[in-house]
C-alpha atoms as a PDB file:
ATOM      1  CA  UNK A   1      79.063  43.805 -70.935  1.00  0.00           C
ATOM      2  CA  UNK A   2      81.159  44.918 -73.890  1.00  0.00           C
ATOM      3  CA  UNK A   3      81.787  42.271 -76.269  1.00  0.00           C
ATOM      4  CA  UNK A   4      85.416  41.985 -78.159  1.00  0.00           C
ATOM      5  CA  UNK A   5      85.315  42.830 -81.488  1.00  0.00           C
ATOM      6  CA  UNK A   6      88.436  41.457 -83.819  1.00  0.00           C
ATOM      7  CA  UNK A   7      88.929  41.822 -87.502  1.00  0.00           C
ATOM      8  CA  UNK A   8      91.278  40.325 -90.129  1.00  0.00           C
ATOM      9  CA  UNK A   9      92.688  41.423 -93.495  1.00  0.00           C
ATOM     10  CA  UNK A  10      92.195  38.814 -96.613  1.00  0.00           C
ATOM     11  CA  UNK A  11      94.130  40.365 -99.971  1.00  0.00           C
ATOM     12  CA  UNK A  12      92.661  39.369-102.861  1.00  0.00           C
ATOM     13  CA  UNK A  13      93.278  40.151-106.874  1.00  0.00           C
ATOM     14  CA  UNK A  14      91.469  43.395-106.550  1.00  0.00           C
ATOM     15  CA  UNK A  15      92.574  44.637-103.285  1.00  0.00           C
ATOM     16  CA  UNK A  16      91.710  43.808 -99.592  1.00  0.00           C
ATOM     17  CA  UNK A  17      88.350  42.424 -97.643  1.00  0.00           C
ATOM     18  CA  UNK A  18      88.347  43.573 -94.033  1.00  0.00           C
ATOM     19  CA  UNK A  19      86.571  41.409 -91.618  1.00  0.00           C
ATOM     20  CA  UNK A  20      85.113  42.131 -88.607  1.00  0.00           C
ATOM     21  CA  UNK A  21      83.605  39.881 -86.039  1.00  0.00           C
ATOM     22  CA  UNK A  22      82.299  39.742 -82.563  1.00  0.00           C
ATOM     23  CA  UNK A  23      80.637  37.296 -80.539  1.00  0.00           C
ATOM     24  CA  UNK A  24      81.204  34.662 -83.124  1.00  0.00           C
ATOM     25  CA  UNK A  25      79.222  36.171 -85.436  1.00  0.00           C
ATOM     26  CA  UNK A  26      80.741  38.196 -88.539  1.00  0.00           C
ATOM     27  CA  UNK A  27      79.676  42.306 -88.290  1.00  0.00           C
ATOM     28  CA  UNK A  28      81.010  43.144 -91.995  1.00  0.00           C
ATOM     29  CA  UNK A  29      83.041  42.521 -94.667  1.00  0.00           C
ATOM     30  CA  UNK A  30      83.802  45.435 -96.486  1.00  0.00           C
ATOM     31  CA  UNK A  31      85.905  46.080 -99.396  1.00  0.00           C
ATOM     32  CA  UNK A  32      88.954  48.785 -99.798  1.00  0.00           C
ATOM     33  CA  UNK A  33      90.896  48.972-102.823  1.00  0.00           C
ATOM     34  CA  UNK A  34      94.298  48.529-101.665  1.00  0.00           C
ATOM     35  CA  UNK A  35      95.670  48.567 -97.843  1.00  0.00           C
ATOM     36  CA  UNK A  36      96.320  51.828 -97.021  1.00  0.00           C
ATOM     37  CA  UNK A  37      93.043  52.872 -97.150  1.00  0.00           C
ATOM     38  CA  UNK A  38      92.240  50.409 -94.234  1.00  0.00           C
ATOM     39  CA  UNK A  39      93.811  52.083 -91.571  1.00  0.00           C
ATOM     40  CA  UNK A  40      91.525  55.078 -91.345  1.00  0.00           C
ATOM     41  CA  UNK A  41      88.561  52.362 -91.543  1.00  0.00           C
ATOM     42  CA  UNK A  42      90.136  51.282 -88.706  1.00  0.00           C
ATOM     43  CA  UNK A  43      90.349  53.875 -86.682  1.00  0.00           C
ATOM     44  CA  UNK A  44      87.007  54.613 -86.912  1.00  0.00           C
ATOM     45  CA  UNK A  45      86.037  51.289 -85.594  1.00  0.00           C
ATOM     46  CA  UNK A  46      88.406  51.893 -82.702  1.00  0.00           C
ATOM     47  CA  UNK A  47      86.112  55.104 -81.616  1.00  0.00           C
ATOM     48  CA  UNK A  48      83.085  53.466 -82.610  1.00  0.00           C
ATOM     49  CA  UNK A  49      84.109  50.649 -80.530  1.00  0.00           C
ATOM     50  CA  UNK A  50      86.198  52.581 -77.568  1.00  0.00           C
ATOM     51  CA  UNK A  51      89.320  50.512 -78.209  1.00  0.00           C
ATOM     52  CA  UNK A  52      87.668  47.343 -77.780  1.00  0.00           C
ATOM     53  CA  UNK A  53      88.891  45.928 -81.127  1.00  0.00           C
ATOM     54  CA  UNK A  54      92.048  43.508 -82.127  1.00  0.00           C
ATOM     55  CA  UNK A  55      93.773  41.938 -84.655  1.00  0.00           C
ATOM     56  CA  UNK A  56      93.298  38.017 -84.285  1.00  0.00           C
ATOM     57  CA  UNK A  57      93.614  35.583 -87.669  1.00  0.00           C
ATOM     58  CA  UNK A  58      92.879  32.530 -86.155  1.00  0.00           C
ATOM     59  CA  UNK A  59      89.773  33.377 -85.304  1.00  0.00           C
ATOM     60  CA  UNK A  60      88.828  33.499 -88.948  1.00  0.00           C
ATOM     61  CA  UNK A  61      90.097  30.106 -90.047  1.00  0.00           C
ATOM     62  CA  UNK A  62      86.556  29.282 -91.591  1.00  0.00           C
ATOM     63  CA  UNK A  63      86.206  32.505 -93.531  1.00  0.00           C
ATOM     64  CA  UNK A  64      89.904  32.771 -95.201  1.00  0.00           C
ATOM     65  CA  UNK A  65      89.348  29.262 -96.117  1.00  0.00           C
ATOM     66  CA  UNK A  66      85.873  29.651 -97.754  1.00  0.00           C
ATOM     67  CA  UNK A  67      87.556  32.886 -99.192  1.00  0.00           C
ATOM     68  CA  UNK A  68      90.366  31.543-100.527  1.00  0.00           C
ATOM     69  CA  UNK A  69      87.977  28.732-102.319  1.00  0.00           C
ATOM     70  CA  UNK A  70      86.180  31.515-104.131  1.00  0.00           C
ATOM     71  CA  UNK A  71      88.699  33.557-104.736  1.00  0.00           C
ATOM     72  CA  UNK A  72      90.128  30.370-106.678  1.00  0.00           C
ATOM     73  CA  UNK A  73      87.187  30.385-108.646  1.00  0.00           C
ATOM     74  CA  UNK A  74      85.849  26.980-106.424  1.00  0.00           C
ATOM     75  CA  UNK A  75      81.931  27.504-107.023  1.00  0.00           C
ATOM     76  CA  UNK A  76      81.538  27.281-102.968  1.00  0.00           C
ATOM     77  CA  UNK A  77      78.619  28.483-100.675  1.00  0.00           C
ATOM     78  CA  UNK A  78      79.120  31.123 -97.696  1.00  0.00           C
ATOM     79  CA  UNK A  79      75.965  29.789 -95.604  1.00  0.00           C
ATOM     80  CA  UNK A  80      77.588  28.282 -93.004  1.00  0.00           C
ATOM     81  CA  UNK A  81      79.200  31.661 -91.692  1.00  0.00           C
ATOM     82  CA  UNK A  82      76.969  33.152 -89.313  1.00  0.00           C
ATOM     83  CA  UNK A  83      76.220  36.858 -89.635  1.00  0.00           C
ATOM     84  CA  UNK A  84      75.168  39.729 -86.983  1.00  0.00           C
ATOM     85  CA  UNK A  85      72.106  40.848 -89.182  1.00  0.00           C
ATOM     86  CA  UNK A  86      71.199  43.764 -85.866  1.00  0.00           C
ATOM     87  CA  UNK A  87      72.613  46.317 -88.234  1.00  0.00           C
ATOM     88  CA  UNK A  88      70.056  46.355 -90.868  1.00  0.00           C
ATOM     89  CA  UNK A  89      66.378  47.347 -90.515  1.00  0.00           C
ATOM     90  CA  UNK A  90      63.710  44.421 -91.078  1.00  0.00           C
ATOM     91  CA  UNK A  91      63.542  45.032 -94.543  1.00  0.00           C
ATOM     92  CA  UNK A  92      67.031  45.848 -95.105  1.00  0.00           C
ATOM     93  CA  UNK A  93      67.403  42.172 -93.026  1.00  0.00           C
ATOM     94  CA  UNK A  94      64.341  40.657 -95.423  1.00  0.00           C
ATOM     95  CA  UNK A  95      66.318  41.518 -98.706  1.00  0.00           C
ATOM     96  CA  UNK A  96      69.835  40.829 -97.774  1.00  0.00           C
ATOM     97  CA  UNK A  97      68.633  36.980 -96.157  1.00  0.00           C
ATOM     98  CA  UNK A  98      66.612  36.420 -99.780  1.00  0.00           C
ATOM     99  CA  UNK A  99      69.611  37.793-101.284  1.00  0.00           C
ATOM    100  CA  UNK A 100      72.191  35.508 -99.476  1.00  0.00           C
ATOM    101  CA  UNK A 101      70.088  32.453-101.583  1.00  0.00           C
ATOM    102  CA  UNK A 102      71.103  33.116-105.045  1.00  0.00           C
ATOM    103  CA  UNK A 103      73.875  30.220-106.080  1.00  0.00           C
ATOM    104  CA  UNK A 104      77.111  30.774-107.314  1.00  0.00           C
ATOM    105  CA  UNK A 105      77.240  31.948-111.043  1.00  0.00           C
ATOM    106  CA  UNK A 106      73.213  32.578-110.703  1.00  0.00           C
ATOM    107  CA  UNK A 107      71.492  36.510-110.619  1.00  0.00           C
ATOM    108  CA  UNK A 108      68.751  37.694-110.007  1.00  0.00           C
ATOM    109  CA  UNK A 109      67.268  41.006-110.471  1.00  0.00           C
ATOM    110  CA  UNK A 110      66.193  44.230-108.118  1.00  0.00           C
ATOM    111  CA  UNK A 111      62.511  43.335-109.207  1.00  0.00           C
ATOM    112  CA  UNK A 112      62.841  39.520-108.850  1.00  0.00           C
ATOM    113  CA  UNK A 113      64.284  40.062-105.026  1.00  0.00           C
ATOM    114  CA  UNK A 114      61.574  42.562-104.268  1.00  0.00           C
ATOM    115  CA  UNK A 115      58.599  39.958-105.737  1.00  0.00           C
ATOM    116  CA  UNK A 116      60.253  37.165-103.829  1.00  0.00           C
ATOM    117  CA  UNK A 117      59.983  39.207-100.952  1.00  0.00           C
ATOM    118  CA  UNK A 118      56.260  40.837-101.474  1.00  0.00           C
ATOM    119  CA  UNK A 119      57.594  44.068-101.851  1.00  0.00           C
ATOM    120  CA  UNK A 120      56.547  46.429-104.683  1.00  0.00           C
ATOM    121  CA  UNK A 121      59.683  49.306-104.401  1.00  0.00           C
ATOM    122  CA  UNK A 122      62.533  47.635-106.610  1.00  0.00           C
ATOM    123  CA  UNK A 123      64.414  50.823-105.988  1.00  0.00           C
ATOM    124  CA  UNK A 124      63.987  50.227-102.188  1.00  0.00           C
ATOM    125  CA  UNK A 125      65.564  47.080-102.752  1.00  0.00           C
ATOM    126  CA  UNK A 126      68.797  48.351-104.605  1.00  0.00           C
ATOM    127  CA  UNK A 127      68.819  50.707-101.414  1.00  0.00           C
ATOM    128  CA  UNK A 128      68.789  47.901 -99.123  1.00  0.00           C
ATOM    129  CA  UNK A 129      71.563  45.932-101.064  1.00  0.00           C
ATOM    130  CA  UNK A 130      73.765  48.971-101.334  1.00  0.00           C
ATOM    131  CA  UNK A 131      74.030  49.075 -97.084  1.00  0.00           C
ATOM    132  CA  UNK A 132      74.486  45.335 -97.708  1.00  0.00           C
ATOM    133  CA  UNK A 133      77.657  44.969 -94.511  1.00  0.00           C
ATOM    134  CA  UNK A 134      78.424  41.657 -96.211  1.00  0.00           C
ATOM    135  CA  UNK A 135      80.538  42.072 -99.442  1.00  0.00           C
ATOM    136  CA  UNK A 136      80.157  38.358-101.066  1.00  0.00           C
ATOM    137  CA  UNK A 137      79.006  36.705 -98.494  1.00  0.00           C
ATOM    138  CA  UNK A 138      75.615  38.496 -99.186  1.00  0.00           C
ATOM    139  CA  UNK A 139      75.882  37.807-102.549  1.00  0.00           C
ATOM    140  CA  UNK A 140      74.379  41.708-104.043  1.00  0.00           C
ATOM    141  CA  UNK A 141      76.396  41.542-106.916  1.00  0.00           C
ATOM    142  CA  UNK A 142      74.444  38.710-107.870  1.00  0.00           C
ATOM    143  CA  UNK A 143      71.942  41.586-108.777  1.00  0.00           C
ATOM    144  CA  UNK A 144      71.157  43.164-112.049  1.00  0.00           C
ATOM    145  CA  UNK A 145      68.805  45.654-113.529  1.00  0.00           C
ATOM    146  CA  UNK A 146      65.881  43.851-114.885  1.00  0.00           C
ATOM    147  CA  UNK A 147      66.917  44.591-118.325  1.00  0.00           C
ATOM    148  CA  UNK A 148      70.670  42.517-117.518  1.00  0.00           C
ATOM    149  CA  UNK A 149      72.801  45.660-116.905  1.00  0.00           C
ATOM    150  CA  UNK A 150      74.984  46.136-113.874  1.00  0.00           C
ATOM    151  CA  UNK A 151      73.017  48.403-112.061  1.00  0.00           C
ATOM    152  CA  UNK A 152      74.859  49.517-108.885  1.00  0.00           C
ATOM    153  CA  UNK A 153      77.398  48.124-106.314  1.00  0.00           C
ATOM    154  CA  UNK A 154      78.673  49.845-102.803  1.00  0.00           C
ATOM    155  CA  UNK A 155      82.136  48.767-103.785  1.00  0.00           C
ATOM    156  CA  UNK A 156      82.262  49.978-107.440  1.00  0.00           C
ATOM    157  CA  UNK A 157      81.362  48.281-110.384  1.00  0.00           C
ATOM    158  CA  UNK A 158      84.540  47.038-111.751  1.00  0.00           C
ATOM    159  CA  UNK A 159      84.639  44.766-108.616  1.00  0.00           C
ATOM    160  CA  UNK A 160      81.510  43.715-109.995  1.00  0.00           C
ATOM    161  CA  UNK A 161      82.211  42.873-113.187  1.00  0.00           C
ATOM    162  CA  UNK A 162      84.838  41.021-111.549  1.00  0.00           C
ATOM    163  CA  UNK A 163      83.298  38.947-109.123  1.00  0.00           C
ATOM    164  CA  UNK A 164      80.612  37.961-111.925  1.00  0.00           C
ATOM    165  CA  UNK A 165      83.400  36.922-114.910  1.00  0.00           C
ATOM    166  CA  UNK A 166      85.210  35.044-111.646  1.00  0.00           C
ATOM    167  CA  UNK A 167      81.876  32.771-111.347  1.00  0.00           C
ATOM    168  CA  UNK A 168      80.653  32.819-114.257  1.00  0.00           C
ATOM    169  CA  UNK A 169      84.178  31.507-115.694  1.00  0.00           C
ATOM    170  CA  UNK A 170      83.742  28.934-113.293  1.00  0.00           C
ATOM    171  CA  UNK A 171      80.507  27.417-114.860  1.00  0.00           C
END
């Protein structure tokens, strides 16, 4: 049995969060810098999905208004969203669940993730964090290089930067 797969779109400061659910449980969040670059997101999900896919905002209540919180600068917590982890390999699963622990305004680094999880590959871990389906609510830019840089981010670092000066404001 198919199950239905609906998304919503959440504008932000910076541009647009697309979320996509099914079964109750959110697939992704993923980040696009302004809304015309959705649609072709979207139509990939419609083939990857054979049409199976709709537009439904109420069924998102919970996230827009945990969103909305941050996005307000509202030091809040994302744990009680529920998240298909299936994607991700075991590891990718082991470093994104550690990951989704760090607080609001808190970092961590690639090497402090990878000890927490007894793993020795700190790359491995940026790798894992970089297929991360769960902008914010996965909390990867709460990641730095040991040495406090930036290190990477899927959705480009001046989101980054962003999202850290919007907690860290918030202190």
């Amino acid at each position: 049995m198919n199950s239905e797969i609906i998304y919503t779109i959440f504008s932000f400061p910076k541009g647009i969060l697309l979320l996509v659910k099914s079964n109750f449980l959110l697939k992704e969040i993923t980040f696009f810098p302004s809304l015309n670059r959705v649609s072709p997101y979207l139509n990939y999900l419609e083939s990857k999905f054979a049409g199976n896919i709709s537009k439904s905002d109420l069924n998102f209540e919970k996230e827009i208004y945990l969103l909305s919180r941050y996005f307000k600068g509202e030091p809040i917590s994302f744990d009680s969203l529920s998240l298909d982890f299936n994607m991700g390999t075991p590891f990718q699963r082991r470093v994104w669940k550690e990951t989704r622990k760090i607080p609001f305004g808190q970092t961590s680094s690639y090497k402090e993730l990878a000890l927490k999880i007894n793993h020795s590959g700190f790359r491995s871990v940026g790798q894992a964090l970089g297929r991360n389906p769960f902008l914010l609510v996965v909390p990867c830019h709460r990641v730095l290089s040991s040495d406090g840089s930036l290190g990477g981010f899927s959705a480009g670092l001046p989101l980054k930067k962003y999202l850290l000066s919007l907690e860290q404001a918030r202190q």
